[in-house]
Protein backbone atom coordinates (compact mmCIF):
# COMPACT_ATOMS: atom_id res chain seq x y z
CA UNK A 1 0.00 0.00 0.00
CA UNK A 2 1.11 3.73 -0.42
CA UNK A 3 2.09 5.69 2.09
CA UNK A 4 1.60 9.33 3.06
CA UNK A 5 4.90 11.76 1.47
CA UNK A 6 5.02 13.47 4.65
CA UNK A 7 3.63 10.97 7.19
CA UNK A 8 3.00 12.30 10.70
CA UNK A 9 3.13 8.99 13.26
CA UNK A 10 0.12 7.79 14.82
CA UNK A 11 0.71 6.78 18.06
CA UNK A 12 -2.09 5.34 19.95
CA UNK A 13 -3.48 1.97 19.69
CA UNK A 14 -7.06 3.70 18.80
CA UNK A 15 -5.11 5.48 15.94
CA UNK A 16 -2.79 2.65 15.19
CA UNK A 17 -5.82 0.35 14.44
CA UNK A 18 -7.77 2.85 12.56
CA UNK A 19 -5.88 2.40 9.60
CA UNK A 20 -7.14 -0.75 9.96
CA UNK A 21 -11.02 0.43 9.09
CA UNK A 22 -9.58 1.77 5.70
CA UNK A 23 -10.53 -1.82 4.06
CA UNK A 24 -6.83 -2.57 5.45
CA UNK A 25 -7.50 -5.20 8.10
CA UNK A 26 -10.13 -5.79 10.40
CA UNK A 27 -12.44 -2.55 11.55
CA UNK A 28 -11.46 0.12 13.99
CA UNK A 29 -13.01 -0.72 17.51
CA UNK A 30 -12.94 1.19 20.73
CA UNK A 31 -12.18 -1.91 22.35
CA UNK A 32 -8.68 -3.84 21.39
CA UNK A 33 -6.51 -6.44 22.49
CA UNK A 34 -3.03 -4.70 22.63
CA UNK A 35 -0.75 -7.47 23.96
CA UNK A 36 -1.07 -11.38 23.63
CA UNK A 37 1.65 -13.71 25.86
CA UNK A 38 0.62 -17.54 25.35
CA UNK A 39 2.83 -19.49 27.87
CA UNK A 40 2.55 -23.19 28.85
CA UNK A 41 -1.20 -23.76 29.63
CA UNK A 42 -1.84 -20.32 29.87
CA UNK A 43 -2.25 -17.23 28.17
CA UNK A 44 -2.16 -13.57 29.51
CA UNK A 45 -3.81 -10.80 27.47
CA UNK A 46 -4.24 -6.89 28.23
CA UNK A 47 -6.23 -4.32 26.33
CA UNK A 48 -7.54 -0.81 26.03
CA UNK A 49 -10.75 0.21 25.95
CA UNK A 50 -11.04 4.54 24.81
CA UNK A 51 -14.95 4.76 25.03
CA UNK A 52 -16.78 7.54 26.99
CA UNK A 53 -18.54 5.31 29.97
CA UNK A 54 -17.19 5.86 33.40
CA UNK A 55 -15.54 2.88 34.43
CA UNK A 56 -17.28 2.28 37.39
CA UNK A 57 -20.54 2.11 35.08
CA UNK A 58 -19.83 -1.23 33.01
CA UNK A 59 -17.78 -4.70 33.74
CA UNK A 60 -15.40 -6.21 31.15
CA UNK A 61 -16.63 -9.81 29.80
CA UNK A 62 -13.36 -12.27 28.50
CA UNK A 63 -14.77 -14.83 26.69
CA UNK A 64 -12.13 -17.62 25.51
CA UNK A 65 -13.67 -20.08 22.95
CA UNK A 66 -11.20 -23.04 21.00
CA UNK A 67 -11.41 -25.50 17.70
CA UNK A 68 -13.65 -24.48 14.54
CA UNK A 69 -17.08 -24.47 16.52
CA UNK A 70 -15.81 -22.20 18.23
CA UNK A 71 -16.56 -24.34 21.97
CA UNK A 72 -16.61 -21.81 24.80
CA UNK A 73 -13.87 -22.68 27.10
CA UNK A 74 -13.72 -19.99 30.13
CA UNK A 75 -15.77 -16.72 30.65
CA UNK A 76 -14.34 -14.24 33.20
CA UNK A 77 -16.44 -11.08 34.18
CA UNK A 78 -13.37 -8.32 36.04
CA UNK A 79 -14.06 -4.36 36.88
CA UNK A 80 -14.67 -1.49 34.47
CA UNK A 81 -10.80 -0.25 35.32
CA UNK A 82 -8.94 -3.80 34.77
CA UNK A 83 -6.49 -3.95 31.57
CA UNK A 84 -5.51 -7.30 31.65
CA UNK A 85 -5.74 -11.33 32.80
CA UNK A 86 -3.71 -14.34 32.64
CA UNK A 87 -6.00 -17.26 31.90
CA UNK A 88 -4.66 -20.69 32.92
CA UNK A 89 -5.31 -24.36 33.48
CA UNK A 90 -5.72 -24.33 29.38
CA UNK A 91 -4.92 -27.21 27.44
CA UNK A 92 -1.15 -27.35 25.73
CA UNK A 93 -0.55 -26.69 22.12
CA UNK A 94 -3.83 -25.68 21.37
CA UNK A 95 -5.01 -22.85 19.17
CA UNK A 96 -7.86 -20.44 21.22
CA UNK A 97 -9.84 -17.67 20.02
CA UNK A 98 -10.34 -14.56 22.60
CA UNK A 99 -12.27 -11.34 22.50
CA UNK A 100 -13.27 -8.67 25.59
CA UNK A 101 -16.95 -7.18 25.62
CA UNK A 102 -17.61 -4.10 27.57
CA UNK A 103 -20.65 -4.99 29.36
CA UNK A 104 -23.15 -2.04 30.97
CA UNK A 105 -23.85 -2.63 34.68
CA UNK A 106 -27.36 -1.37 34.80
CA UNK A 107 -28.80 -2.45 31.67
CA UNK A 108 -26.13 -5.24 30.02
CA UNK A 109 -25.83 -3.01 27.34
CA UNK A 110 -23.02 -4.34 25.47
CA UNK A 111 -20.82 -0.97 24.73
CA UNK A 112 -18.03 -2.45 22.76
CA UNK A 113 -16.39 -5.88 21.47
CA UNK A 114 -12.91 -6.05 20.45
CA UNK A 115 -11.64 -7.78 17.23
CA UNK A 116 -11.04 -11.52 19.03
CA UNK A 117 -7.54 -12.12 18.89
CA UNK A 118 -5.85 -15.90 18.52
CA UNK A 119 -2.79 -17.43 20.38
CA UNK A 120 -1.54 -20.67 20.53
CA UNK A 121 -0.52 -22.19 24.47
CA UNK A 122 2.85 -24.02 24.52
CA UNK A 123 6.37 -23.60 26.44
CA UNK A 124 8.40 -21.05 25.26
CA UNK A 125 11.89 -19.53 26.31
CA UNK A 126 12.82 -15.99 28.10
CA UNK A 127 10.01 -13.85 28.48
CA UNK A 128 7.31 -13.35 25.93
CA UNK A 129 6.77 -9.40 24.80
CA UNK A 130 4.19 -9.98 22.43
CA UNK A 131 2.57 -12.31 20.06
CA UNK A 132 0.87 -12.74 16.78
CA UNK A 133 -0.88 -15.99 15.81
CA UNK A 134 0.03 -16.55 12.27
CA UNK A 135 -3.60 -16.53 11.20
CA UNK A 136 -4.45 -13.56 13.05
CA UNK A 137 -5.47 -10.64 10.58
CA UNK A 138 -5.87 -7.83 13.31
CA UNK A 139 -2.94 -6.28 12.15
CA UNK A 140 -2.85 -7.49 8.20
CA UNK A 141 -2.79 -3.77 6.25
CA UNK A 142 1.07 -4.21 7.88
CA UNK A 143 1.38 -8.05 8.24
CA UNK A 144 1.02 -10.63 10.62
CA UNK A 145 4.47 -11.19 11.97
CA UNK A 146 5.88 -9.49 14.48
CA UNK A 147 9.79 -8.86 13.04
CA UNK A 148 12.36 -6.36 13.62
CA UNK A 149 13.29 -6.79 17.44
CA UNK A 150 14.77 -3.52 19.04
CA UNK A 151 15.89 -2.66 22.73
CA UNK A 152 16.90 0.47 24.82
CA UNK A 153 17.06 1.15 28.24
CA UNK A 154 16.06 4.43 29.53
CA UNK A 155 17.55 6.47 31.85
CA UNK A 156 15.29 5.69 34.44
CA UNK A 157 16.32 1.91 33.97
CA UNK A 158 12.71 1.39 31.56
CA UNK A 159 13.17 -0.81 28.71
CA UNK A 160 11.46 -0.45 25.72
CA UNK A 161 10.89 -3.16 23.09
CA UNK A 162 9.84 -2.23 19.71
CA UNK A 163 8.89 -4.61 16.69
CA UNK A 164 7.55 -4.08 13.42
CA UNK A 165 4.67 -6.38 11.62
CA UNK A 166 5.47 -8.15 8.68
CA UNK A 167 4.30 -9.99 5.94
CA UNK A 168 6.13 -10.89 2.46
CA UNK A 169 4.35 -7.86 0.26
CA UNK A 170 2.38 -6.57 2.86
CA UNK A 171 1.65 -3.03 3.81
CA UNK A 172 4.70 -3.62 6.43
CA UNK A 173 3.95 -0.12 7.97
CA UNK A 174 3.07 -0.53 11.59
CA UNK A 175 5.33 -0.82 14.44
CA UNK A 176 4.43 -1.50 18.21
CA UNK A 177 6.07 -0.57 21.33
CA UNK A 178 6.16 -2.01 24.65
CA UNK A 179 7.37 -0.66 28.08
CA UNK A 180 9.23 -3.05 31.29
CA UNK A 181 9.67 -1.25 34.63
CA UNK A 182 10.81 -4.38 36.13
CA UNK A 183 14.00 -5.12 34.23
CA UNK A 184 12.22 -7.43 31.87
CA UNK A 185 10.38 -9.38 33.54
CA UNK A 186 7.04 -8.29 32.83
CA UNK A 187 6.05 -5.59 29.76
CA UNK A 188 3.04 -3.91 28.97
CA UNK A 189 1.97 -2.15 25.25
CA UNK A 190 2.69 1.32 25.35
CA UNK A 191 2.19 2.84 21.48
CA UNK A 192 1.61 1.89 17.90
CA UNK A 193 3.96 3.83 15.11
CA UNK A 194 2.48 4.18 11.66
CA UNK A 195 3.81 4.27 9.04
CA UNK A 196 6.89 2.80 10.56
CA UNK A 197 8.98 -0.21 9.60
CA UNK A 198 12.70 -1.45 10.82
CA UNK A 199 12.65 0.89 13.25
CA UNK A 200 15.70 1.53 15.93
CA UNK A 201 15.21 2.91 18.98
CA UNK A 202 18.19 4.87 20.60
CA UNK A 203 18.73 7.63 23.17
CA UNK A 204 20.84 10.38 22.61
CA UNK A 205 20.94 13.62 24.36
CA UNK A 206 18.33 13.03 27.07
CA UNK A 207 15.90 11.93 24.48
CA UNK A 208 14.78 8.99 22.59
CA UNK A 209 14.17 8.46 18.85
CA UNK A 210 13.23 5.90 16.61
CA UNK A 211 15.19 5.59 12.76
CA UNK A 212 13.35 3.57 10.52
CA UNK A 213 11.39 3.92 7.32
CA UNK A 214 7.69 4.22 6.24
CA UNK A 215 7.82 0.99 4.67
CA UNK A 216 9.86 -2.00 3.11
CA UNK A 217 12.02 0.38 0.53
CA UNK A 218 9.89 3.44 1.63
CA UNK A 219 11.21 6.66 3.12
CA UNK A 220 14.25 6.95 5.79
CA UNK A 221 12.21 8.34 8.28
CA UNK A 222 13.98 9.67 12.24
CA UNK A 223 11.56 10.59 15.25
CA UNK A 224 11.54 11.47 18.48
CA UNK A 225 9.99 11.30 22.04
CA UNK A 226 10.60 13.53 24.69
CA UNK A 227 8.08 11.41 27.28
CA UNK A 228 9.76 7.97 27.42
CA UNK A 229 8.02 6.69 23.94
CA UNK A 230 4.60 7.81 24.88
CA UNK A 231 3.75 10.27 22.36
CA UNK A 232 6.04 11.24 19.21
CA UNK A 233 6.59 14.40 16.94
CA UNK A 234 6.38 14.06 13.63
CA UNK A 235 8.83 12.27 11.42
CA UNK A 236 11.58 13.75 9.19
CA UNK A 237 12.76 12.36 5.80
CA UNK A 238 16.12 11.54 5.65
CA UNK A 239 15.89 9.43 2.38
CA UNK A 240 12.76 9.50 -0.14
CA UNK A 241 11.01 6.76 -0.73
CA UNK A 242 12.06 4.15 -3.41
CA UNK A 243 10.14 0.93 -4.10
CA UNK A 244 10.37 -2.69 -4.14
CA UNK A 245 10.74 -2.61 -7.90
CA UNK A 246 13.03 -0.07 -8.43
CA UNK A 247 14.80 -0.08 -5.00
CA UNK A 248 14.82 2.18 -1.68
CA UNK A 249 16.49 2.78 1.53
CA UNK A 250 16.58 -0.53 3.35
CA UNK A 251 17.63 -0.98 7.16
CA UNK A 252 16.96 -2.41 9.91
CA UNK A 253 17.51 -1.98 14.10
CA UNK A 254 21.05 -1.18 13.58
CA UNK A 255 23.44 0.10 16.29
CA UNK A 256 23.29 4.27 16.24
CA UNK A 257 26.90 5.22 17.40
CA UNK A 258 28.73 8.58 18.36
CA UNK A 259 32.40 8.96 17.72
CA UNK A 260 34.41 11.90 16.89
CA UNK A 261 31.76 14.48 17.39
CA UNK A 262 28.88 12.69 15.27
CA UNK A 263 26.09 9.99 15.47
CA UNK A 264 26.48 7.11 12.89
CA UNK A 265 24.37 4.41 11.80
CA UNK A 266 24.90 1.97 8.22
CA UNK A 267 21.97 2.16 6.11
CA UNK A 268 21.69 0.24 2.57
CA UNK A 269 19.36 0.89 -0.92
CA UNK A 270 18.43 -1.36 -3.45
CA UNK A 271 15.89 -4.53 -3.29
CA UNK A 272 16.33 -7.98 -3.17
CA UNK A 273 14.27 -7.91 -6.88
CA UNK A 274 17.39 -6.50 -8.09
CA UNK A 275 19.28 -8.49 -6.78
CA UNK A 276 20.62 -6.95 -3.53
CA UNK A 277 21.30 -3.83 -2.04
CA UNK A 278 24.35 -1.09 -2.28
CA UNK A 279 26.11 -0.25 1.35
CA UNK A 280 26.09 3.28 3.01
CA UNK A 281 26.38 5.28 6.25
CA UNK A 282 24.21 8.25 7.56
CA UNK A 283 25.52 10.56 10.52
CA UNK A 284 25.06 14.10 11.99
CA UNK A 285 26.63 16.19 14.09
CA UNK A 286 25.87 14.63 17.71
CA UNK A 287 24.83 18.18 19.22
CA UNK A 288 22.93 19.32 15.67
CA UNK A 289 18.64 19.04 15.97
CA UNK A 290 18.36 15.42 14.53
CA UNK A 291 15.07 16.42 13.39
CA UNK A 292 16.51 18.65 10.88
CA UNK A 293 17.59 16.72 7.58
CA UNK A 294 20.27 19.29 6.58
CA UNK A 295 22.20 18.13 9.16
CA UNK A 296 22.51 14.61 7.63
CA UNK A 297 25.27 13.36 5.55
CA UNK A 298 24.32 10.51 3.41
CA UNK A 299 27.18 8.49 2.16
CA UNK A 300 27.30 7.90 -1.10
CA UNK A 301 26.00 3.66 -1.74
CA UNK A 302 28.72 1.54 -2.48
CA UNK A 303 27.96 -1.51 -4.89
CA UNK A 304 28.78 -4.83 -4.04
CA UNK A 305 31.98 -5.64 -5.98
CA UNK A 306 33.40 -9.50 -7.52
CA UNK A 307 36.72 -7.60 -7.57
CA UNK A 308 37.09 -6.96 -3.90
CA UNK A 309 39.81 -9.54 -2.64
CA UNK A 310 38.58 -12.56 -0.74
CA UNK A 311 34.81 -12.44 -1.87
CA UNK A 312 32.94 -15.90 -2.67
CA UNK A 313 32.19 -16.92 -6.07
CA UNK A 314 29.04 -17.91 -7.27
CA UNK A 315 25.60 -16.92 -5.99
CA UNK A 316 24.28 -13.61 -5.70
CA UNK A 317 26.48 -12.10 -2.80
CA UNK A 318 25.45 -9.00 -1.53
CA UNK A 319 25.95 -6.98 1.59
CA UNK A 320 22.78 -5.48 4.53
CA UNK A 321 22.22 -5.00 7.98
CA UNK A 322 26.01 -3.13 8.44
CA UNK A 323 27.19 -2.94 12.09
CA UNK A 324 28.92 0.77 12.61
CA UNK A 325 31.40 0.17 15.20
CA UNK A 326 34.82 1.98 16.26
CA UNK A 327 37.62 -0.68 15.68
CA UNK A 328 40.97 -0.87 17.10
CA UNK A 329 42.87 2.76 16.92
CA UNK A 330 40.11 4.29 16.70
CA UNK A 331 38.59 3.94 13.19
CA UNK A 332 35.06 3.59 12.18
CA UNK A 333 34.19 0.42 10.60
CA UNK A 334 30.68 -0.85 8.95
CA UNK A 335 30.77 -4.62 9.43
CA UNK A 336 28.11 -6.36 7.10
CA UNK A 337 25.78 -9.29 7.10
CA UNK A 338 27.38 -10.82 3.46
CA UNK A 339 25.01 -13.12 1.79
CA UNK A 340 26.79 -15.85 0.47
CA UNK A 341 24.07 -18.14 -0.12
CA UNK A 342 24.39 -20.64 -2.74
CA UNK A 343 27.86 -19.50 -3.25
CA UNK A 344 31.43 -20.81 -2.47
CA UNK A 345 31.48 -21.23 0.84
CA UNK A 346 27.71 -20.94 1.05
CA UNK A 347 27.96 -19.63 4.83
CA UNK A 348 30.30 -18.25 7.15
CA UNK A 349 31.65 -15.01 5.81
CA UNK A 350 31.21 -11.33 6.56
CA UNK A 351 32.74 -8.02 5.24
CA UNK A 352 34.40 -4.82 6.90
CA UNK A 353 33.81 -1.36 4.91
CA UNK A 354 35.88 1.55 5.91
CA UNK A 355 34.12 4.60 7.06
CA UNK A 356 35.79 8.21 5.84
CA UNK A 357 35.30 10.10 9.40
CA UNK A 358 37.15 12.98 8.05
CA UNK A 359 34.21 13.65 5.10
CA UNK A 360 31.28 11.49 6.37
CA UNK A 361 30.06 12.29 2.69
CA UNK A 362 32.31 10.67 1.25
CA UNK A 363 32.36 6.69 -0.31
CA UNK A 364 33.14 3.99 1.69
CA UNK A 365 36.10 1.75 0.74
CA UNK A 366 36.65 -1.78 0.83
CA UNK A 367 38.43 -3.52 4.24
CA UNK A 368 38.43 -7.06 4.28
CA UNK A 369 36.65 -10.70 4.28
CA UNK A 370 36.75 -12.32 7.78
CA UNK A 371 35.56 -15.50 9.05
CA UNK A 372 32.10 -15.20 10.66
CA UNK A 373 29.41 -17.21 12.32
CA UNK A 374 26.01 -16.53 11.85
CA UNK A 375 26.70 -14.48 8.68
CA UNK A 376 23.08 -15.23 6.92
CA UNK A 377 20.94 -13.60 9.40
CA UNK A 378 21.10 -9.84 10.53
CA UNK A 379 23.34 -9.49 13.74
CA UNK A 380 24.68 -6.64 16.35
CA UNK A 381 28.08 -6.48 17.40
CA UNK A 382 28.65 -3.98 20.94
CA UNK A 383 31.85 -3.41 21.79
CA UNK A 384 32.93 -4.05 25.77
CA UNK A 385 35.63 -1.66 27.21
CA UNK A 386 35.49 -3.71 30.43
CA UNK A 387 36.57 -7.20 28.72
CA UNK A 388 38.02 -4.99 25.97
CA UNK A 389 36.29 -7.27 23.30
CA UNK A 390 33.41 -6.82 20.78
CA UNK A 391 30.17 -8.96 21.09
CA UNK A 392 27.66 -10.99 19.61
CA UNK A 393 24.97 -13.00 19.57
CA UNK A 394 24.34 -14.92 16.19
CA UNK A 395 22.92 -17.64 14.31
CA UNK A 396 25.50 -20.47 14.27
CA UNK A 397 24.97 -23.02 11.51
CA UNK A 398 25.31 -26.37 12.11
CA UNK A 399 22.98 -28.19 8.79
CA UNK A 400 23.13 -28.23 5.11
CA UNK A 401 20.64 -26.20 5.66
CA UNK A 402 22.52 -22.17 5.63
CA UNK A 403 19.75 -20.51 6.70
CA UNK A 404 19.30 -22.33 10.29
CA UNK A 405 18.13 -20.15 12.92
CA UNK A 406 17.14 -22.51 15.73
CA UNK A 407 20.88 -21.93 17.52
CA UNK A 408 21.45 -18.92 19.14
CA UNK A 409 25.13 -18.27 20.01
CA UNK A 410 27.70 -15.96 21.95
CA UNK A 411 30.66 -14.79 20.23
CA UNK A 412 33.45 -12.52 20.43
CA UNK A 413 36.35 -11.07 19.09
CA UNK A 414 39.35 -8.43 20.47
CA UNK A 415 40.01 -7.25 17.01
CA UNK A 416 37.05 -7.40 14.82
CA UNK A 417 38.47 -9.86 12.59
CA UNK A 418 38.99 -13.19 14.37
CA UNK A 419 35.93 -14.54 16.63
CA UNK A 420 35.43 -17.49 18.75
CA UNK A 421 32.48 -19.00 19.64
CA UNK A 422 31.92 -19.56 23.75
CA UNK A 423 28.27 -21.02 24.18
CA UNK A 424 25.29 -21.06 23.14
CA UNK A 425 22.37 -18.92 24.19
CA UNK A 426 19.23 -21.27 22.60
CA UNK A 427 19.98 -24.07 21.15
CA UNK A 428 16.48 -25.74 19.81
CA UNK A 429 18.75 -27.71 17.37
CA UNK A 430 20.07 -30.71 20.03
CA UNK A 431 17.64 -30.26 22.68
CA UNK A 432 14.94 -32.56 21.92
CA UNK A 433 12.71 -29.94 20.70
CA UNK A 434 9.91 -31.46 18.23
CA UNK A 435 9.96 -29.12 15.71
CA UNK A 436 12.87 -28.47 13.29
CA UNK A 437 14.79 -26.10 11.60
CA UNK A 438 12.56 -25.04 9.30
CA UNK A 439 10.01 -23.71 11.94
CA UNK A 440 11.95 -22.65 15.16
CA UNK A 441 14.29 -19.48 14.67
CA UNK A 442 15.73 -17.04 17.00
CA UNK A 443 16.96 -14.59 14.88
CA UNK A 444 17.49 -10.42 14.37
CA UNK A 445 18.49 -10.35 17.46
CA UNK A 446 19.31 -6.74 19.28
CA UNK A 447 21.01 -6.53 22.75
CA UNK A 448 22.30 -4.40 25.01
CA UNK A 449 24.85 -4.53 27.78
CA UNK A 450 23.26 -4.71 31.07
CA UNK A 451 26.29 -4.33 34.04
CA UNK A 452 27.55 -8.72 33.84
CA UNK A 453 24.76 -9.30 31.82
CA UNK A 454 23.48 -9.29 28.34
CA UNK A 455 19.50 -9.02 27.66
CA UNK A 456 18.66 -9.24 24.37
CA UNK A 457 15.11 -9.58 22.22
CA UNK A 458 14.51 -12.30 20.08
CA UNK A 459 12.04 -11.93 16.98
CA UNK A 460 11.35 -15.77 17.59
CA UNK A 461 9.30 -18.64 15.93
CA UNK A 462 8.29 -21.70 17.80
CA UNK A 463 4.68 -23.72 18.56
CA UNK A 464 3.76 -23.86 14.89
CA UNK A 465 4.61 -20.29 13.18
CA UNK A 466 4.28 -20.06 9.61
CA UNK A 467 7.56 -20.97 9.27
CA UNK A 468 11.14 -20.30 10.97
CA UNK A 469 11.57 -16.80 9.08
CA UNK A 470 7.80 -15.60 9.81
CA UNK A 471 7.79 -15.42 13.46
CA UNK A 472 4.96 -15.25 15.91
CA UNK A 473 6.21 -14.05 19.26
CA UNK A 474 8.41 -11.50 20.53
CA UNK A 475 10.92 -12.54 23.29
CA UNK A 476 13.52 -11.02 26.09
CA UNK A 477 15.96 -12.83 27.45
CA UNK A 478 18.76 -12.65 29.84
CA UNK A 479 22.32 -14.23 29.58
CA UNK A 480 23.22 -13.99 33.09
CA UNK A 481 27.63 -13.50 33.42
CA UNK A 482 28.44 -13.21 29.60
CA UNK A 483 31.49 -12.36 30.18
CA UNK A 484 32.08 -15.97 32.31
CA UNK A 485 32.22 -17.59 28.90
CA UNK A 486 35.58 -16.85 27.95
């Protein structure tokens, strides 16, 4: 779908869903689920209810049905101010259908229904965030995925957790935002972002923003929050829009870095229908208005080359997802996801670009070929002054099959170039787990350094997702002593 030229973000869940009643999903209610977390034998939803009754004037109604007849299973009556319930003693690995009715006390006037939502119970790892059932269309004018995991703490200690919702050729335009006041262990929705897609949230300067584009190939869009993600201003264009066909700015939830007086953060354009994408950089001055896109520099996109030294043969190698980080001495690198699928080696290889700090408008040049696990799915490196090495959590492969994300694993490196492998994080691969590669994946992983700890968010598929890439839940997780591992 098209997209406004100068969007302003919607950011409440009334809003976010009213794009919905556009003939873009299902219609707008006043009433909506806002957060699914299916667990084993249970499932805890919360909503939001923006009518005009007095909550001491009406009771909320969960009604909890299961199979294609629809058989009720549970119906809980709670108070007009409750927000959300955990529903247990459910049956495991079963699909259930839920919706909330707002109920009048005096007259059972029903004053609102939300869409009913679907979630399937099972175990699952860390924490869930959110979830989408993969044949839930609440959410279908973006997708019904939830995809592009990002993390940042505040500096109140809040985490936020931010996803996007995909769908292969979908509107992929909506992205939701969630709030933890308890280091992670429990998380509530906080706002909706349209149009908004591979989104990055980051702090700088007392405030927090959000880098990400209007759509798959749409415009490079930045925004920011001076509330703790609450409400938003307006977006500013960085990059105009391009298109799937013709190519666009592509990125994802990318490290945002400052070094030698400027912010930095890799960005890429092209489209996998031509056949991959060219590699840039973006950065402003770290005390300019970020808001303001004169004070960007845009790199100019630097096309994948066969003549580089080291590169694989065969395939269709290309370069996304680059990792701006300050390597040894000082210099700025951009270290790339390289696809090397179906080429020679098919996996295990990534690329460092050298950034031009001097003239941040100026081309990148070509660094070097290194040795890399986890290469064929999007990664973030951090690096740790304490240990005085650079981190990683990424998708180890261990099958024919390249594109394996079922094993999540910690590695590091002291110079960027060579990087050992200490443990793994999630390994679905040799525990036992019934379902194989080709439907578990823990994958796009973003993290953050938390004092001996690393917590990270998982954009994870498990208990019968579409498939391994096409996710249903967002997860946190905490890898307690990281640093023990070496």
């Amino acid at each position: 779908m098209n997209v406004q030229e100068n969007p302003t973000w919607s950011y409440s869940t009334a809003k976010g869903i009213a794009y919905a009643s556009k003939g873009y999903g299902a219609p707008y209610s006043e009433l909506n689920i806002v957060r699914l977390a299916p667990g084993n034998r249970q499932l805890q939803l919360d909503w939001q209810y923006e009518g005009s009754c007095n909550s001491g004037e009406f009771v909320y109604e969960v009604k909890l049905t299961a199979g294609e007849e629809r058989t009720e299973i549970q119906t809980r009556q709670l108070p007009g101010d409750a927000t959300s319930i955990l529903l247990s003693d459910l049956e495991h690995a079963v699909d259930y259908e839920v919706a909330v009715h707002a109920i009048k006390k005096d007259s059972n006037e029903q004053l609102a229904e939300s869409p009913a939502r679907k979630a399937r119970t099972g175990e699952v790892p860390g924490i869930v965030v959110n979830y989408i059932h993969p044949d839930d269309y609440t959410y279908d004018f973006s997708g019904r995925s939830p995809a592009s995991p990002s993390i940042v703490k505040l500096v109140d200690g809040t985490l936020l957790a931010s996803h996007d919702v995909f769908w292969g050729l979908g509107g992929q335009n909506l992205s939701k935002i969630f709030r933890s006041t308890d280091d992670g262990q429990s998380w509530s929705f906080l706002c909706d972002l349209y149009p908004c897609f591979w989104g990055k949230l980051f702090l700088h300067r007392g405030a927090l923003y959000m880098l990400g584009t209007s759509t798959e190939y749409g415009a490079l869009l930045i925004g920011r929050s001076d509330d703790g993600g609450a409400t938003w201003s307006a977006p500013t264009e960085l990059i105009p829009a391009g298109s799937r066909e013709e190519g666009g700015p592509h990125k994802a939830p990318m490290p945002v870095v400052e070094h030698e007086g400027r912010i930095w953060s890799g960005v890429e354009y092209g489209s996998w229908s031509l056949g991959g994408h060219a590699t840039g950089v973006i950065s402003a001055p770290a005390d300019a208005d970020l808001l303001d896109p004169a004070n960007w520099a845009i790199a100019p996109f630097l096309p994948y080359s066969h003549e580089w030294p080291g590169v694989i043969e065969g395939g269709r190698p290309s370069l996304l997802e680059g990792n701006i980080v300050i390597a040894p001495g000082g210099r700025l690198v951009n270290l790339l996801r390289y696809n090397t699928g179906k080429g020679n080696p098919d996996y295990g290889r990534a690329i460092i670009l050298n950034v031009n700090t001097v003239h941040p408008d100026a081309d990148l040049t070509f660094g070097s070929v290194i040795d890399f696990h986890g290469n064929m799915s999007k990664f973030t490196v951090h690096y740790d002054p304490v240990s005085g090495r650079y981190w990683s959590l990424v998708n180890r492969v261990t099958l024919p099959n390249v594109s394996q994300r079922n094993i999540l694993s910690l590695v590091s490196s002291a110079d960027l170039e060579s990087w050992q492998v200490h443990t793994d994080a999630l390994n679905y691969q040799d525990n036992g787990w019934t379902e194989d590669d080709l439907k578990v994946g823990f994958q796009y992983v973003d993290w953050l350094f938390n004092g001996d700890d690393m917590i990270y968010l998982s954009r994870t598929a498990l208990n019968d997702a579409y498939n391994f890439h096409n996710a249903n839940y967002m997860t946190f997780h905490t890898l307690e002593n990281f640093r023990s591992f070496l």
